[in-house]
N, C-alpha and C. Protein backbone atom coordinates (compact mmCIF):
# COMPACT_ATOMS: atom_id res chain seq x y z
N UNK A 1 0.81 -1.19 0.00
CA UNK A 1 0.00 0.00 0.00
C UNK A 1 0.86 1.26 0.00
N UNK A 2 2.29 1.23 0.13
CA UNK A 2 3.08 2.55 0.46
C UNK A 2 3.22 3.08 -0.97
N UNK A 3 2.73 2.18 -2.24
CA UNK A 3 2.98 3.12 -3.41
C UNK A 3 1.42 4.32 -3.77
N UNK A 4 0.16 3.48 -2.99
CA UNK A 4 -1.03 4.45 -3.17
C UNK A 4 -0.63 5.61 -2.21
N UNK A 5 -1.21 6.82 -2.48
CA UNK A 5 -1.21 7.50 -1.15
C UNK A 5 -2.21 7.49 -0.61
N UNK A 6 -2.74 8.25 0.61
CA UNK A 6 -3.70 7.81 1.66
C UNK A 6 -5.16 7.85 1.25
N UNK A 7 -4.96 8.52 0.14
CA UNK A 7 -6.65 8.58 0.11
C UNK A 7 -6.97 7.39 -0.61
N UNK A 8 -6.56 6.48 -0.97
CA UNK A 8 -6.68 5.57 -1.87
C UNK A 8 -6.77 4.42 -0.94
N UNK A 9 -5.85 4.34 0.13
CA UNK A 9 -5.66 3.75 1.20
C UNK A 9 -6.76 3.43 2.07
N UNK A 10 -7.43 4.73 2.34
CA UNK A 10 -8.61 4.76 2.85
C UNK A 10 -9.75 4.49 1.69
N UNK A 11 -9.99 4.59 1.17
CA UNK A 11 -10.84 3.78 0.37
C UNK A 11 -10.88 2.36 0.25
N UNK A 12 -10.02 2.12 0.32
CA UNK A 12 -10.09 0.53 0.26
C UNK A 12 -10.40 0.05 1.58
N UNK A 13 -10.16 0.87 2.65
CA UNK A 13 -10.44 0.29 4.01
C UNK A 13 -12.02 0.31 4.21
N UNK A 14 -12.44 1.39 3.43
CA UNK A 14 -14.02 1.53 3.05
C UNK A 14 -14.73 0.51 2.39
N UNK A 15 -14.10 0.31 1.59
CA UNK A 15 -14.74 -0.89 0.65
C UNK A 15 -14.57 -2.39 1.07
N UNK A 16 -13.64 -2.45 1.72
CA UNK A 16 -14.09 -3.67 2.44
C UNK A 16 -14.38 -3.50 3.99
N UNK A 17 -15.20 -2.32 5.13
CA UNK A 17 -15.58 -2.03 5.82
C UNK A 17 -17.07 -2.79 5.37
N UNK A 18 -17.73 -1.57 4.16
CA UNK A 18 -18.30 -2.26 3.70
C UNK A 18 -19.25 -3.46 3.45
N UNK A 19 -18.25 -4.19 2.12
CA UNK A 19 -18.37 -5.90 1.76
C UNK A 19 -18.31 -6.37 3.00
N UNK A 20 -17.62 -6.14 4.17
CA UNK A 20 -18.19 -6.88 5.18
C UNK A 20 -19.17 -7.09 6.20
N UNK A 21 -19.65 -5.68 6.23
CA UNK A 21 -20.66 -5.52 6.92
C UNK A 21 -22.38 -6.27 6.35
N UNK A 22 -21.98 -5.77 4.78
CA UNK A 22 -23.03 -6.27 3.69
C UNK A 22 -22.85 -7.98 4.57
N UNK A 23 -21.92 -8.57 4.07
CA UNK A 23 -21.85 -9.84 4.16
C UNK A 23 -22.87 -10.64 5.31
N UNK A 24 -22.22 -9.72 6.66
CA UNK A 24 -22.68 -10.04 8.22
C UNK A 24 -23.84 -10.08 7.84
N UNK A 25 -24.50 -8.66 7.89
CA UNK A 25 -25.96 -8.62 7.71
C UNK A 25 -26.43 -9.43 6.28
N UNK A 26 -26.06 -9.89 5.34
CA UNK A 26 -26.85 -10.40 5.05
C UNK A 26 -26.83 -12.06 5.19
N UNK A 27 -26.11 -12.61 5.98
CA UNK A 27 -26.18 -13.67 6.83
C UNK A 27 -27.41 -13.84 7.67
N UNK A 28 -26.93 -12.57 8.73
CA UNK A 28 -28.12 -12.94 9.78
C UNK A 28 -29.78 -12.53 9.28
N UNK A 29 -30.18 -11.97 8.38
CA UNK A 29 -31.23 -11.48 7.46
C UNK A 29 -31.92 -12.48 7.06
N UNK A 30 -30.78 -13.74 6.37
CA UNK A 30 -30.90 -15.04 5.49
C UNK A 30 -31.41 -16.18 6.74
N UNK A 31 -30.52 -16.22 7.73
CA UNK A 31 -31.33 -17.14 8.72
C UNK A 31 -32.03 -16.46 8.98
N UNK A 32 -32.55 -15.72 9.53
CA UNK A 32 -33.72 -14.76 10.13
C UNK A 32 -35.34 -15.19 9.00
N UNK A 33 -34.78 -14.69 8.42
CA UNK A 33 -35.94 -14.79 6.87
C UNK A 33 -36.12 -17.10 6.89
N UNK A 34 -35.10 -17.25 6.61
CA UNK A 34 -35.39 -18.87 6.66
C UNK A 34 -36.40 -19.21 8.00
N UNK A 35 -36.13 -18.96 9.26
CA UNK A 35 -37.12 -18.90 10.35
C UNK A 35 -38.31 -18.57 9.87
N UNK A 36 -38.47 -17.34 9.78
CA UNK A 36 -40.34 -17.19 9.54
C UNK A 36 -40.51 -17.46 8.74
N UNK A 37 -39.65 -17.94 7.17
CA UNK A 37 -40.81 -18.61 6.55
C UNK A 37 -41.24 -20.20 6.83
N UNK A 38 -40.34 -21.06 7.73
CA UNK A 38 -40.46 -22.51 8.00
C UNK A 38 -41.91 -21.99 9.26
N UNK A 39 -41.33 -21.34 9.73
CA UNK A 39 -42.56 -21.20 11.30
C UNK A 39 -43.73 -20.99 10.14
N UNK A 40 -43.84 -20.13 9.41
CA UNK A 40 -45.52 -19.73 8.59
C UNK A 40 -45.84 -20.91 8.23
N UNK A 41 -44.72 -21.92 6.99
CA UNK A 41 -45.04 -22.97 6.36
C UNK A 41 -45.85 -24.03 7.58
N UNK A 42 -44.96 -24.43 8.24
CA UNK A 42 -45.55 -25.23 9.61
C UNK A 42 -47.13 -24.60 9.80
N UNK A 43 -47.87 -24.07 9.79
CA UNK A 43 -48.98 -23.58 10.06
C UNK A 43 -50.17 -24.18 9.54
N UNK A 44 -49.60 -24.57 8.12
CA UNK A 44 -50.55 -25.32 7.44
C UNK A 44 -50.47 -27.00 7.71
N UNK A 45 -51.55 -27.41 7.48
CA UNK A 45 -51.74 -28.98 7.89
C UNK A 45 -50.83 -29.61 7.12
N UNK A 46 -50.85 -29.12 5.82
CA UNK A 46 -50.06 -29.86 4.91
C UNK A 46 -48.49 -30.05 5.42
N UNK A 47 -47.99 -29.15 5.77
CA UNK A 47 -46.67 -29.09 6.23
C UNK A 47 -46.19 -29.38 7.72
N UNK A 48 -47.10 -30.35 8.07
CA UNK A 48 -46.44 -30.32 9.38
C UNK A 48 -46.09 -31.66 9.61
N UNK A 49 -46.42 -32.09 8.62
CA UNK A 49 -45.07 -33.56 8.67
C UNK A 49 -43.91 -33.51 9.10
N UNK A 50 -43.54 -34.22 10.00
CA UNK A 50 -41.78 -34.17 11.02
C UNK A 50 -40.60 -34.45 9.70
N UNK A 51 -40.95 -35.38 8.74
CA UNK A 51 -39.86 -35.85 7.78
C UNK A 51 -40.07 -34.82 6.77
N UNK A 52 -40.39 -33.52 6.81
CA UNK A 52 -39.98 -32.83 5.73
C UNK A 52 -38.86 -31.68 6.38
N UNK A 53 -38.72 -31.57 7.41
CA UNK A 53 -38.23 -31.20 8.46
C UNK A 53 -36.84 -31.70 8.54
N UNK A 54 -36.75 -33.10 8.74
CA UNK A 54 -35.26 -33.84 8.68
C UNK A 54 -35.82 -34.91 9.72
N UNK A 55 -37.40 -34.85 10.14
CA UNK A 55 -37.66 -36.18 11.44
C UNK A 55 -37.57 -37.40 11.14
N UNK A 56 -38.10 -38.11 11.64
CA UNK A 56 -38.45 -39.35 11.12
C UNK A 56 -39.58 -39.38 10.83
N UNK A 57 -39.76 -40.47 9.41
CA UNK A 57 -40.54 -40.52 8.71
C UNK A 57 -41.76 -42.09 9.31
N UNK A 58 -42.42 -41.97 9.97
CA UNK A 58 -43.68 -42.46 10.48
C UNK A 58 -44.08 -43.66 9.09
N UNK A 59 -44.12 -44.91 9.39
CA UNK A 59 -44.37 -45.80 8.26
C UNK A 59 -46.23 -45.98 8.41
């Protein structure tokens, strides 16, 4: 980095300040969002089978 000078320097500390923050949040957004939509799905009769889930599947 000693051939950019600082303002360039700082930009890049920006840009991946940033991409990472994006990243975090859109992690916890992605599980977050996966939750309520399994909790809504579960609501209906149809979906409340344990083996669609990962349970065991009831013969």
């Amino acid at each position: 980095m000693f051939m950019f000078s600082s303002s360039i320097t700082g930009t890049i500390y920006s840009f991946g300040y940033t991409l990472l923050t994006g990243v975090i949040f859109n992690f916890i957004m992605g599980v977050t969002a996966s939750r309520w939509m399994l909790k809504s799905f579960s609501r209906f009769k149809a979906f409340r089978k344990p083996w669609l889930y990962g349970g065991e599947k009831n013969a």
